[in-house]
C-alpha atoms as a PDB file:
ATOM      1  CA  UNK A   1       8.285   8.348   0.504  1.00  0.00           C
ATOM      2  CA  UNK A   2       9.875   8.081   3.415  1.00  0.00           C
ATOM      3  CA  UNK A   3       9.541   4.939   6.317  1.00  0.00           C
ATOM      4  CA  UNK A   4       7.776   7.655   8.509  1.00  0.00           C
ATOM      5  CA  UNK A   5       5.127   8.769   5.896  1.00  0.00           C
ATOM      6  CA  UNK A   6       4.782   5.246   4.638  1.00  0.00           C
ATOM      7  CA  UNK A   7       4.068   4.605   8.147  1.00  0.00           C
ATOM      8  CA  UNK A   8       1.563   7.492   9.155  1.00  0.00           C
ATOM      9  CA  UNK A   9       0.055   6.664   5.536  1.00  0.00           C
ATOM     10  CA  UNK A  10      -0.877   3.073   6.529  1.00  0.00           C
ATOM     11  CA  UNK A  11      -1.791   4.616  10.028  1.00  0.00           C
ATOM     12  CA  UNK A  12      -4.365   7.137   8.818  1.00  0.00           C
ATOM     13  CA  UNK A  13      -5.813   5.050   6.109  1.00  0.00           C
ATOM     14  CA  UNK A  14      -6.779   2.086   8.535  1.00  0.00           C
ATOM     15  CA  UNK A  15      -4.179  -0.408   6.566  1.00  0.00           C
ATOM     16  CA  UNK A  16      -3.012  -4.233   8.315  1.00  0.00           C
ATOM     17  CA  UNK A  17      -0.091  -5.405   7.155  1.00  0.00           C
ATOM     18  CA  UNK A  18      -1.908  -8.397   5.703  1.00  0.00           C
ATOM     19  CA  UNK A  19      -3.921  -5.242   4.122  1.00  0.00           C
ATOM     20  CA  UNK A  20      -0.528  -4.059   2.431  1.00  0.00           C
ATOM     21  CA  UNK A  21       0.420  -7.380   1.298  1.00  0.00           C
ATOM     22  CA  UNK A  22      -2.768  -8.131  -0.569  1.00  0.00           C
ATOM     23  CA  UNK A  23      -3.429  -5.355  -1.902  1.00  0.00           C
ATOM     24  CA  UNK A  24      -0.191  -4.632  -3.263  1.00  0.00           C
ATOM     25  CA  UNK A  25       0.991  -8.114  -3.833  1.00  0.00           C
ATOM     26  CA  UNK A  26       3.772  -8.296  -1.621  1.00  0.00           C
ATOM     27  CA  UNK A  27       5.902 -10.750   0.951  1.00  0.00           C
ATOM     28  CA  UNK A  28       5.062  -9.540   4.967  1.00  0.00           C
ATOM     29  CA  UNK A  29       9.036  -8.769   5.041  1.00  0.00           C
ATOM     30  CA  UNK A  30       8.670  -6.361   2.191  1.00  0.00           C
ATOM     31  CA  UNK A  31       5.796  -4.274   3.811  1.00  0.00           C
ATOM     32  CA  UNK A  32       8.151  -4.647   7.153  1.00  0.00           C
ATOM     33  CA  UNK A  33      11.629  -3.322   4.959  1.00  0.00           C
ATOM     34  CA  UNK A  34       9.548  -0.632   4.031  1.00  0.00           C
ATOM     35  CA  UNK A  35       8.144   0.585   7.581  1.00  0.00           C
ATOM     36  CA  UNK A  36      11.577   0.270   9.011  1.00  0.00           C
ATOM     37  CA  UNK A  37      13.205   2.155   6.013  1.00  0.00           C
ATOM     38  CA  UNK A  38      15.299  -0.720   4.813  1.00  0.00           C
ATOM     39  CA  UNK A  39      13.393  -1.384   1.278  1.00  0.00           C
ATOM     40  CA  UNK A  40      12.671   2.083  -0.767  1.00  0.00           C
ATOM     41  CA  UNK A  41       8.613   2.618  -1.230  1.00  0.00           C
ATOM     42  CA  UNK A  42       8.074   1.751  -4.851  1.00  0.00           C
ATOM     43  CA  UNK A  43       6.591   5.280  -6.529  1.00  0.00           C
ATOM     44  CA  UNK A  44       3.476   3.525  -7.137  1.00  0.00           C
ATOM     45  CA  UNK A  45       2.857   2.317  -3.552  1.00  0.00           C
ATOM     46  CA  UNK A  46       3.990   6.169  -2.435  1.00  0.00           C
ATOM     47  CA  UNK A  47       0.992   7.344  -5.029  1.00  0.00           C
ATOM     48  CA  UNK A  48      -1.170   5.047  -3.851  1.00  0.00           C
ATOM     49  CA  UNK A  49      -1.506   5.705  -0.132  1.00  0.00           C
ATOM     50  CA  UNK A  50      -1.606   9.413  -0.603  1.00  0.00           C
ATOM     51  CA  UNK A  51      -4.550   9.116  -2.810  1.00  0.00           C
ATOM     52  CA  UNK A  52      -6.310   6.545  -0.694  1.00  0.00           C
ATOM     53  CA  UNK A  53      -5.106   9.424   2.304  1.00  0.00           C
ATOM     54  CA  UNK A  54      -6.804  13.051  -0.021  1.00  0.00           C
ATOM     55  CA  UNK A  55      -9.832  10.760  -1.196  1.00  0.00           C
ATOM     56  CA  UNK A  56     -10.601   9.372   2.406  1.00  0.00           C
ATOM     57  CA  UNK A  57     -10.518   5.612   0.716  1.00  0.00           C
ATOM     58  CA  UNK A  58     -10.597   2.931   3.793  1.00  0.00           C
ATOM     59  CA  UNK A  59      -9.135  -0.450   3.495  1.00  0.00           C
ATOM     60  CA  UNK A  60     -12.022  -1.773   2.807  1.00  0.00           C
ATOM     61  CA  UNK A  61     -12.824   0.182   0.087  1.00  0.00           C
ATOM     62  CA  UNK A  62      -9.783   0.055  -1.545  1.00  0.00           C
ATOM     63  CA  UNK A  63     -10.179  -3.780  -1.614  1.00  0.00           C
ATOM     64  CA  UNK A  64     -13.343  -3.584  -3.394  1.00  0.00           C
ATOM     65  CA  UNK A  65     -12.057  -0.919  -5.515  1.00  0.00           C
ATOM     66  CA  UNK A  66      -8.975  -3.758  -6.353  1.00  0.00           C
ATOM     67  CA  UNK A  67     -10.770  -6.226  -6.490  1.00  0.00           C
ATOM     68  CA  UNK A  68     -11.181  -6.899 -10.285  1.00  0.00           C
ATOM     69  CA  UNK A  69      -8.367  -5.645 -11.450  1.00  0.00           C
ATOM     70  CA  UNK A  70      -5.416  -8.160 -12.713  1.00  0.00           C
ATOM     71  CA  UNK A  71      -2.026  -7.429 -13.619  1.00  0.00           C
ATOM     72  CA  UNK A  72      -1.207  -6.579 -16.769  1.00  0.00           C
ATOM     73  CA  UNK A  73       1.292  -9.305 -17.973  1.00  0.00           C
ATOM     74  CA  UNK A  74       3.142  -9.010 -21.016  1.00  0.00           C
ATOM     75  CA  UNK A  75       2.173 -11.500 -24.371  1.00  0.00           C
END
């Protein structure tokens, strides 16, 4: 994904940067490298905002959505 799609992807779905960082667990200068095309959009971010973008899923629903779910950490 490219810093303009990431960009029109966080547009369209309603996302705040403290939105990105939360819900994808990372620093504010992360979410900024990837906006200004500095950091590469991790495939799973890219996935992520396209299906919150086809299923119509709002920030706040994706944080619900999120909400339970912990990362998986290995034994």
């Amino acid at each position: 994904m490219k810093a303009s799609e990431y960009k029109a992807a966080v547009a369209v779905t309603g996302l705040r940067a403290a939105d990105i960082e939360k819900l994808f667990e990372v620093a504010p200068s992360i979410h900024r490298g990837w906006a200004a095309g500095t950091e590469a959009v991790p495939a799973a971010v890219s996935l992520s905002l396209l299906l919150m973008l086809v299923t119509n899923t709002n920030a706040r629903q994706a944080e619900l959505l999120t909400s339970d779910i912990r990362p998986i950490r290995a034994a």
